[in-house]
N, C-alpha and C. Protein backbone atom coordinates (compact mmCIF):
# COMPACT_ATOMS: atom_id res chain seq x y z
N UNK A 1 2.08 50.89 37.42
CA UNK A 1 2.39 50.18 38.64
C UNK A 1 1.46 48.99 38.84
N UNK A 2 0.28 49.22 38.79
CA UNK A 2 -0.93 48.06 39.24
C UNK A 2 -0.62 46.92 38.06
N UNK A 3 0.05 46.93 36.84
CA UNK A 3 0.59 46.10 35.97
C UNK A 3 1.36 44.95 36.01
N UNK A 4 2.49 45.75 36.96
CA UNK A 4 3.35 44.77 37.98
C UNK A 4 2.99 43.73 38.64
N UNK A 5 3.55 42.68 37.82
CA UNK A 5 3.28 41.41 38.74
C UNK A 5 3.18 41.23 40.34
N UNK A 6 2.14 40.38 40.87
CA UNK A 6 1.99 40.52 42.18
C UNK A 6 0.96 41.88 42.82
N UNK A 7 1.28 42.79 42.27
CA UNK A 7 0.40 44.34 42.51
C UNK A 7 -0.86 44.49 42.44
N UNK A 8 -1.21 43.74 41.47
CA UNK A 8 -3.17 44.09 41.56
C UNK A 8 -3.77 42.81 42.27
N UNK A 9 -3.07 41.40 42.63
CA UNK A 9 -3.59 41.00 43.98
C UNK A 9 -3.88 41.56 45.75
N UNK A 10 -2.27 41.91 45.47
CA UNK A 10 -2.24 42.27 46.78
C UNK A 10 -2.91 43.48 47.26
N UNK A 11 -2.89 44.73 46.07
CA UNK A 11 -4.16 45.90 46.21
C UNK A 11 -5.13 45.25 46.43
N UNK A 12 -5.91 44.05 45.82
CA UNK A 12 -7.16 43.75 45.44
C UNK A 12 -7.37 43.12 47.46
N UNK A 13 -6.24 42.55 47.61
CA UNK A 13 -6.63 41.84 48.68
C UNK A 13 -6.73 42.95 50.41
N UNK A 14 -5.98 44.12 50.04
CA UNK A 14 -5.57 45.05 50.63
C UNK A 14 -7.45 46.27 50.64
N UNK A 15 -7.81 46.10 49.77
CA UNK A 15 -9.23 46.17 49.35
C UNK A 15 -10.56 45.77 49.70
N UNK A 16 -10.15 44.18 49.41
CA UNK A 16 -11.58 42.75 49.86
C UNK A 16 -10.84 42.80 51.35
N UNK A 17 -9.75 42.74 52.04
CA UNK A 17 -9.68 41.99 53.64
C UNK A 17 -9.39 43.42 54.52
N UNK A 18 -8.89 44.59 54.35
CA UNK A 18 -8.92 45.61 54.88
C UNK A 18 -10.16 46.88 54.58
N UNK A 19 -10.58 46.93 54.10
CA UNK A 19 -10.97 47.82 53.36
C UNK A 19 -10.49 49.27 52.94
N UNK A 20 -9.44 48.94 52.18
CA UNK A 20 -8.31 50.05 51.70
C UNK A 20 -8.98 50.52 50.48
N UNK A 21 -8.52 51.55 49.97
CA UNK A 21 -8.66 52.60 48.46
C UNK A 21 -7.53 51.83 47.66
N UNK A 22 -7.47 51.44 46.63
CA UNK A 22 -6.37 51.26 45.90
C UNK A 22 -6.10 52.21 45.43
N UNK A 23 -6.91 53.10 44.57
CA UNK A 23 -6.17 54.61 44.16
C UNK A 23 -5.41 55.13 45.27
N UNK A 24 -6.07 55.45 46.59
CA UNK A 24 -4.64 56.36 47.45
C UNK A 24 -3.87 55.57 47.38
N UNK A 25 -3.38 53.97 47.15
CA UNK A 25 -2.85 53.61 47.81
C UNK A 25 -1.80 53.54 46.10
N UNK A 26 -1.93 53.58 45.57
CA UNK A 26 -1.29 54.22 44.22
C UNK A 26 -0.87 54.96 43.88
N UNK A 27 -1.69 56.08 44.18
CA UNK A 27 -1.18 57.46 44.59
C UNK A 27 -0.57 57.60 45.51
N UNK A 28 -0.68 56.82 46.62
CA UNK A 28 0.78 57.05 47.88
C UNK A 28 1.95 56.27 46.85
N UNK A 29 1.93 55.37 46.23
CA UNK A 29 2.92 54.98 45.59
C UNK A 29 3.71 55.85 44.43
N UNK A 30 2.97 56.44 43.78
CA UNK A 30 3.09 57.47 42.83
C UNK A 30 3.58 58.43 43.42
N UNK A 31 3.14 59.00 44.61
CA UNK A 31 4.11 60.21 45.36
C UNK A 31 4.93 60.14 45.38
N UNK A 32 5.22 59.05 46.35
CA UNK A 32 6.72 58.14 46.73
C UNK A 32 7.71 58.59 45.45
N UNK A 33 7.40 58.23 44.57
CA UNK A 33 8.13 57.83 43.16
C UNK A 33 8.49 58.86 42.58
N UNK A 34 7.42 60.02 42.75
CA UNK A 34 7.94 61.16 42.91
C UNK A 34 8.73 62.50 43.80
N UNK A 35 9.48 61.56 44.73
CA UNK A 35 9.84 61.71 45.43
C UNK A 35 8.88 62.83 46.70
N UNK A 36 7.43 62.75 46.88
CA UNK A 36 6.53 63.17 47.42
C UNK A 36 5.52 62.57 48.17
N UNK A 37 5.52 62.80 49.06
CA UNK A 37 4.13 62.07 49.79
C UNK A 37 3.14 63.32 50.89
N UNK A 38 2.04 62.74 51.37
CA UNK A 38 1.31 63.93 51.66
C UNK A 38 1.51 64.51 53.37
N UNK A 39 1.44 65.14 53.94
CA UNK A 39 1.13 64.95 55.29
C UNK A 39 -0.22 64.71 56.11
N UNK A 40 -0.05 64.08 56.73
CA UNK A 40 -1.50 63.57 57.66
C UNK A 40 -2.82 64.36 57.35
N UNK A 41 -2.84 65.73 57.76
CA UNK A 41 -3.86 66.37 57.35
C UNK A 41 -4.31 66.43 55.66
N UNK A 42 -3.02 66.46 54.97
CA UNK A 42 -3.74 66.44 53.46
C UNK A 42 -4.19 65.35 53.52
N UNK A 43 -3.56 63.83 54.04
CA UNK A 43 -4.52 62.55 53.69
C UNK A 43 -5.33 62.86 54.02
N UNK A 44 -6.14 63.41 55.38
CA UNK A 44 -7.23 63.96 55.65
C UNK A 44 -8.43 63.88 55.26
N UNK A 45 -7.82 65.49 54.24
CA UNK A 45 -8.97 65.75 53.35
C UNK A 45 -9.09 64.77 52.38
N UNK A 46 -8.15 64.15 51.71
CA UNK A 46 -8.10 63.18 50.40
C UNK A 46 -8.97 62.15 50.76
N UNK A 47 -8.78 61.40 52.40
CA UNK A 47 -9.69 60.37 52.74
C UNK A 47 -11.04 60.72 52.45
N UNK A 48 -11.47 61.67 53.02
CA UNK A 48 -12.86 62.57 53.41
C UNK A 48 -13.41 62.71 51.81
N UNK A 49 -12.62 63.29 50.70
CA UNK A 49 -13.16 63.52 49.66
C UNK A 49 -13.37 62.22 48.96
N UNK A 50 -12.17 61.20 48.82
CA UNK A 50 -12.24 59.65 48.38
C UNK A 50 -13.17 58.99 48.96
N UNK A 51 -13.57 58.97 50.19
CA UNK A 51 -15.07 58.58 50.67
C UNK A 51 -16.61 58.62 50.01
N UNK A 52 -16.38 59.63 49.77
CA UNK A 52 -17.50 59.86 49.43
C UNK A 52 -17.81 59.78 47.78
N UNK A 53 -17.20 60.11 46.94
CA UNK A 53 -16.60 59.25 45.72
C UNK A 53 -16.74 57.69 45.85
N UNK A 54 -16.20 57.41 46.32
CA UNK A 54 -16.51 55.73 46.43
C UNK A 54 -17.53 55.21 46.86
N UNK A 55 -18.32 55.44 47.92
CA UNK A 55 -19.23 55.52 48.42
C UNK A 55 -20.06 55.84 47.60
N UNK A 56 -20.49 56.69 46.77
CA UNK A 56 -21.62 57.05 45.83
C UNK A 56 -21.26 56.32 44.41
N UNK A 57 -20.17 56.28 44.24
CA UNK A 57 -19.79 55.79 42.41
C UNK A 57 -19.17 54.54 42.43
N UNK A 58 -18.60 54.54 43.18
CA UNK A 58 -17.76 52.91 42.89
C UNK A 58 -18.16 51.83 43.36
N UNK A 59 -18.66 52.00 44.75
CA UNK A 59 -18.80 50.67 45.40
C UNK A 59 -19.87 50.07 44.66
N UNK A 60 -21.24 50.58 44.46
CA UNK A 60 -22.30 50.35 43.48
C UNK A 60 -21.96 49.70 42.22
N UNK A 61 -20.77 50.35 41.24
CA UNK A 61 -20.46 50.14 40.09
C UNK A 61 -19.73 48.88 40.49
N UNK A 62 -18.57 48.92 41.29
CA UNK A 62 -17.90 47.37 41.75
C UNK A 62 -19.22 46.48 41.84
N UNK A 63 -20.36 46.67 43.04
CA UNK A 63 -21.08 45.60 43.26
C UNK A 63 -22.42 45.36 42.32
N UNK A 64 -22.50 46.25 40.96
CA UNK A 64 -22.93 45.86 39.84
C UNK A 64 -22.24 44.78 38.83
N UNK A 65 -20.85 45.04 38.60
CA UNK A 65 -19.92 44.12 38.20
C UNK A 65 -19.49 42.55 38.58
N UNK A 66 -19.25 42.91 39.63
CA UNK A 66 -19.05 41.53 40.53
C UNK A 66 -20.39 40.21 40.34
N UNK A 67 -21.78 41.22 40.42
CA UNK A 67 -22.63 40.31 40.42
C UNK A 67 -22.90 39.70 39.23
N UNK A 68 -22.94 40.31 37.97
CA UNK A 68 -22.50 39.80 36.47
C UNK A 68 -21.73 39.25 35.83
N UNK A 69 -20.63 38.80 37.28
CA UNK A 69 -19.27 38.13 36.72
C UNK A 69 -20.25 36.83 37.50
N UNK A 70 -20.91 36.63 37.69
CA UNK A 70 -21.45 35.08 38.13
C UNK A 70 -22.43 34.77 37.35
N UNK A 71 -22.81 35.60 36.18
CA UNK A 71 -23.91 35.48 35.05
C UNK A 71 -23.34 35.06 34.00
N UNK A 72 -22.85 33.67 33.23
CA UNK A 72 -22.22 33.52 32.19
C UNK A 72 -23.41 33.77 30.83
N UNK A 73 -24.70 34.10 30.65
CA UNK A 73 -24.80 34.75 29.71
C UNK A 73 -24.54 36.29 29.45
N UNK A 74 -24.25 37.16 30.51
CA UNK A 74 -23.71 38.20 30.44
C UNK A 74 -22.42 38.98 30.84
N UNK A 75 -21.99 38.02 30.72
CA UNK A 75 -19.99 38.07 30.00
C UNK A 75 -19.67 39.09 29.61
N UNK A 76 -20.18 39.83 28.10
CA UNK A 76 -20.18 40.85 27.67
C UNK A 76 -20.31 42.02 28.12
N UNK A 77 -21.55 41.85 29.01
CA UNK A 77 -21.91 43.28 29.95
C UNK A 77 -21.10 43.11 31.12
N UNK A 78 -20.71 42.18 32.08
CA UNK A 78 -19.91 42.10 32.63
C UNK A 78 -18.07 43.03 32.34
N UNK A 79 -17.67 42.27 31.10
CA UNK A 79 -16.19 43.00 30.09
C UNK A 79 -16.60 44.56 30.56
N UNK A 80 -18.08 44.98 29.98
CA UNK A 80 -17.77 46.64 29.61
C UNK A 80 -18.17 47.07 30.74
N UNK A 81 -18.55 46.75 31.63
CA UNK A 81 -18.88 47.24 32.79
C UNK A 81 -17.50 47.28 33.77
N UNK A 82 -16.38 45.98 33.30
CA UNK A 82 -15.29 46.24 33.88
C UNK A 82 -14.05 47.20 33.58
N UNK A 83 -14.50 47.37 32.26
CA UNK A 83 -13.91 48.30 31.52
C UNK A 83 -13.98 50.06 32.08
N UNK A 84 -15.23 50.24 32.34
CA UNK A 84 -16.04 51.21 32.40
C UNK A 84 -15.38 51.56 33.85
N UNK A 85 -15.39 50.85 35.02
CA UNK A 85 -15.21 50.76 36.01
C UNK A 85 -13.52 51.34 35.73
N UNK A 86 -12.70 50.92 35.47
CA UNK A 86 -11.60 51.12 34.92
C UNK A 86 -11.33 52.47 34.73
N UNK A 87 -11.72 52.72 33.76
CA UNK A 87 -11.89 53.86 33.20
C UNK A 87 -12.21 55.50 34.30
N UNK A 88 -13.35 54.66 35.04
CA UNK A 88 -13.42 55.74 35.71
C UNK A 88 -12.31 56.16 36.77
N UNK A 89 -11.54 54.90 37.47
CA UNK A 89 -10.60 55.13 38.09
C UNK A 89 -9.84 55.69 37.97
N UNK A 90 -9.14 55.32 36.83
CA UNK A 90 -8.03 55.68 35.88
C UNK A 90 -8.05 57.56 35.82
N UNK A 91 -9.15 58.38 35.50
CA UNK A 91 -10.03 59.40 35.47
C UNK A 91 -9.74 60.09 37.29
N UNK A 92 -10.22 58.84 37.68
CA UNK A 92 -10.34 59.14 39.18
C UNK A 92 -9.23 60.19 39.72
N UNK A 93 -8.05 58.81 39.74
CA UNK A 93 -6.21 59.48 39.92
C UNK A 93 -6.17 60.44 39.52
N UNK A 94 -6.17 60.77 37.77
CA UNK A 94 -6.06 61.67 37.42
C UNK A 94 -6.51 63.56 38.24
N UNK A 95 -7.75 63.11 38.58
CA UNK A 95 -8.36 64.02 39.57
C UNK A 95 -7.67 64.23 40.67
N UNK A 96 -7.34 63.31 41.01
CA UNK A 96 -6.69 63.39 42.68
C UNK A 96 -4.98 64.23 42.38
N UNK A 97 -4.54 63.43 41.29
CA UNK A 97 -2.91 64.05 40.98
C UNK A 97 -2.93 65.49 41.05
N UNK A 98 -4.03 66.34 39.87
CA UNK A 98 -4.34 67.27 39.44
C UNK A 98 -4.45 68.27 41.06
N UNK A 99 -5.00 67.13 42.01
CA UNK A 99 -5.34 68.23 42.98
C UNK A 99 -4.88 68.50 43.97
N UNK A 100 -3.61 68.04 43.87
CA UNK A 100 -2.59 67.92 44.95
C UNK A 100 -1.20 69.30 44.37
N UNK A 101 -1.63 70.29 45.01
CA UNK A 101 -0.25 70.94 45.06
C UNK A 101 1.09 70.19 45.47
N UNK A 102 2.32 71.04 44.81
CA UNK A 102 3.55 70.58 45.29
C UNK A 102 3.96 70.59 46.59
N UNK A 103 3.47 71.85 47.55
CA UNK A 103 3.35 72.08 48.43
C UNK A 103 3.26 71.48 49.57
N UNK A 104 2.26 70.64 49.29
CA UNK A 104 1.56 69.82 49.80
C UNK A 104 2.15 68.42 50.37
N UNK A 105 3.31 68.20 49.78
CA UNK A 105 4.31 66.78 49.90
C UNK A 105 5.75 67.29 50.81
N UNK A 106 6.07 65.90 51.09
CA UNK A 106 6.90 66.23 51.78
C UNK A 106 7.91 64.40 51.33
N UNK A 107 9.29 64.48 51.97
CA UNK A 107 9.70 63.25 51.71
C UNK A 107 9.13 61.98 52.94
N UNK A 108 9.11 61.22 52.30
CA UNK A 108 9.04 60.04 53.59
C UNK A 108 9.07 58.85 52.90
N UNK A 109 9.75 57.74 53.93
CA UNK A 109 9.97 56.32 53.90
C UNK A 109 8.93 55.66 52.61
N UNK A 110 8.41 54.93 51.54
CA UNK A 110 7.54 54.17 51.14
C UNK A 110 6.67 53.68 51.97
N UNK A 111 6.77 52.68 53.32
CA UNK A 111 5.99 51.89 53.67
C UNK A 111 5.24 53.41 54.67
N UNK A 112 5.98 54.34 54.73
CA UNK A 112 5.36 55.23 55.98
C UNK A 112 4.14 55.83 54.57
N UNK A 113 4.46 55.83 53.72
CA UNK A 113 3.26 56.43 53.06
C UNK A 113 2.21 55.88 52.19
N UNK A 114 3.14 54.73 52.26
CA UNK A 114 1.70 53.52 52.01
C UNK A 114 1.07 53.74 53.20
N UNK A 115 1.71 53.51 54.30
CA UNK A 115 0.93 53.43 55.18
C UNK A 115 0.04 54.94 55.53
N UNK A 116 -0.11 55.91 55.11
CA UNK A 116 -0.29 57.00 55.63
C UNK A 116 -1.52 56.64 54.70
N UNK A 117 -1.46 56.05 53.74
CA UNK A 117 -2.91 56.20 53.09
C UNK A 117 -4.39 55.11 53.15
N UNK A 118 -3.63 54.24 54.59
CA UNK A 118 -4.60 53.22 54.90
C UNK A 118 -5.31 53.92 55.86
N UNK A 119 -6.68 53.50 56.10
CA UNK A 119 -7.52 54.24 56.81
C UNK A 119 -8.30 53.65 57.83
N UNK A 120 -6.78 52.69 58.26
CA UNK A 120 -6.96 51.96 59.54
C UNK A 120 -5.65 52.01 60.07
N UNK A 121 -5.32 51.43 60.96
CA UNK A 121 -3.92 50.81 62.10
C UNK A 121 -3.49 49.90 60.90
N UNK A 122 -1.80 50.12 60.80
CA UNK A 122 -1.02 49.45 60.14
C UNK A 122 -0.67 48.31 60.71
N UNK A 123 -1.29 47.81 61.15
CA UNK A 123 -0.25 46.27 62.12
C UNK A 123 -1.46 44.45 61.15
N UNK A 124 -0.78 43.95 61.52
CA UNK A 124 -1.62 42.50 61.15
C UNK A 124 -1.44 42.17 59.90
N UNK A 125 -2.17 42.00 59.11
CA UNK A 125 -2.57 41.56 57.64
C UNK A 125 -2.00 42.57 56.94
N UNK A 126 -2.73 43.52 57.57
CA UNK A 126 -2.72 44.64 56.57
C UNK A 126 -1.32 45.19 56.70
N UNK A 127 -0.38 45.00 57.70
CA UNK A 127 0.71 45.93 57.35
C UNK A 127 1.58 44.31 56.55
N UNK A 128 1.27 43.39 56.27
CA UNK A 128 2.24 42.61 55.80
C UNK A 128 1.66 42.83 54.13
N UNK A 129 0.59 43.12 53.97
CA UNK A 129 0.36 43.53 52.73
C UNK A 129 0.95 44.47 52.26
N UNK A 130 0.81 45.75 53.39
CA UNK A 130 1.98 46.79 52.71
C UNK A 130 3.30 46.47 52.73
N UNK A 131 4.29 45.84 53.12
CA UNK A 131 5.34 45.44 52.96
C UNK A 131 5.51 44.86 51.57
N UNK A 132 4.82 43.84 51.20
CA UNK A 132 4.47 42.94 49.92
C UNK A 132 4.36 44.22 48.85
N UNK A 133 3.58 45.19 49.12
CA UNK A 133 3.31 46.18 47.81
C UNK A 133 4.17 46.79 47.46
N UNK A 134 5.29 47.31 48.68
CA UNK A 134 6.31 48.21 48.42
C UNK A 134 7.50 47.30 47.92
N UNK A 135 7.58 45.90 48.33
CA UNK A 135 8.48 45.42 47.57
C UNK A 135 8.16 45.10 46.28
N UNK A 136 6.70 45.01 45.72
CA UNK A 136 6.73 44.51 44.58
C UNK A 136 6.44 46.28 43.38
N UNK A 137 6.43 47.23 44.03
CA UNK A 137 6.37 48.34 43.52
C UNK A 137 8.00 48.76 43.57
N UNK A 138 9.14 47.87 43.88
CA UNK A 138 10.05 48.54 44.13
C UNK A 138 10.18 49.72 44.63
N UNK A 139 10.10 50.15 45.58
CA UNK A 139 10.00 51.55 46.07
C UNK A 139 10.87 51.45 46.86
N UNK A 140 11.39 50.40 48.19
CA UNK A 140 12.33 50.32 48.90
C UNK A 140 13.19 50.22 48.79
């Protein structure tokens, strides 16, 4: 999905101007697709556990990266550090998929479960971003 043209801006920007998860918000897409999404309380816990995950591993690793992308002799360390970063995400989902019973889902709209996985008020910027994601994820 994040491959899809248009998709890893508008995550990215959904990210830098809201401060959204792109994994839930992938994984709300990925539910969707599987014809599944979570209810309020499972986002819940998912927020609560994705917090703190990010908070300790990513944001650090993002704001190690970022600052090496303004170092043109270290380009290289920059690549594997973006790589790396990658990687762990990628890893990340995986974790999160794994830990989601079937149970656990229910059907709903795309934009209601994009939106279910922002961890603010859907209105402004941010809900025209989710509109933008679900059309460019085809989901609607």
């Amino acid at each position: 999905m994040y491959a899809r043209e248009g998709v890893a801006p508008t995550l990215l920007a959904l990210q830098d101007e809201s401060g959204e998860d792109v994994l839930l918000l992938l994984l709300a897409a990925w539910l969707q697709q599987q014809g599944r999404t979570l209810s309020t309380d499972v986002w819940q816990q998912v927020h609560a556990q994705q917090a703190c995950w990010r908070e300790e591993l990513m944001l650090p690793l993002r704001q190690a990266r970022r600052a090496l992308a303004q170092q043109i002799a270290l380009q290289a360390q920059y690549q594997r550090l973006k790589a790396i970063e990658i990687e762990v995400e990628l890893q990340r989902l995986q974790v999160l998929e794994d830990s989601l019973g079937r149970g656990d889902c229910a059907d709903q709209a795309v934009q209601a479960a994009l939106g279910a996985a922002c961890s603010g008020p859907v209105n402004g910027r941010r809900a025209q971003l989710l509109v933008q994601l679900a059309g460019l994820l085809s989901l609607r």
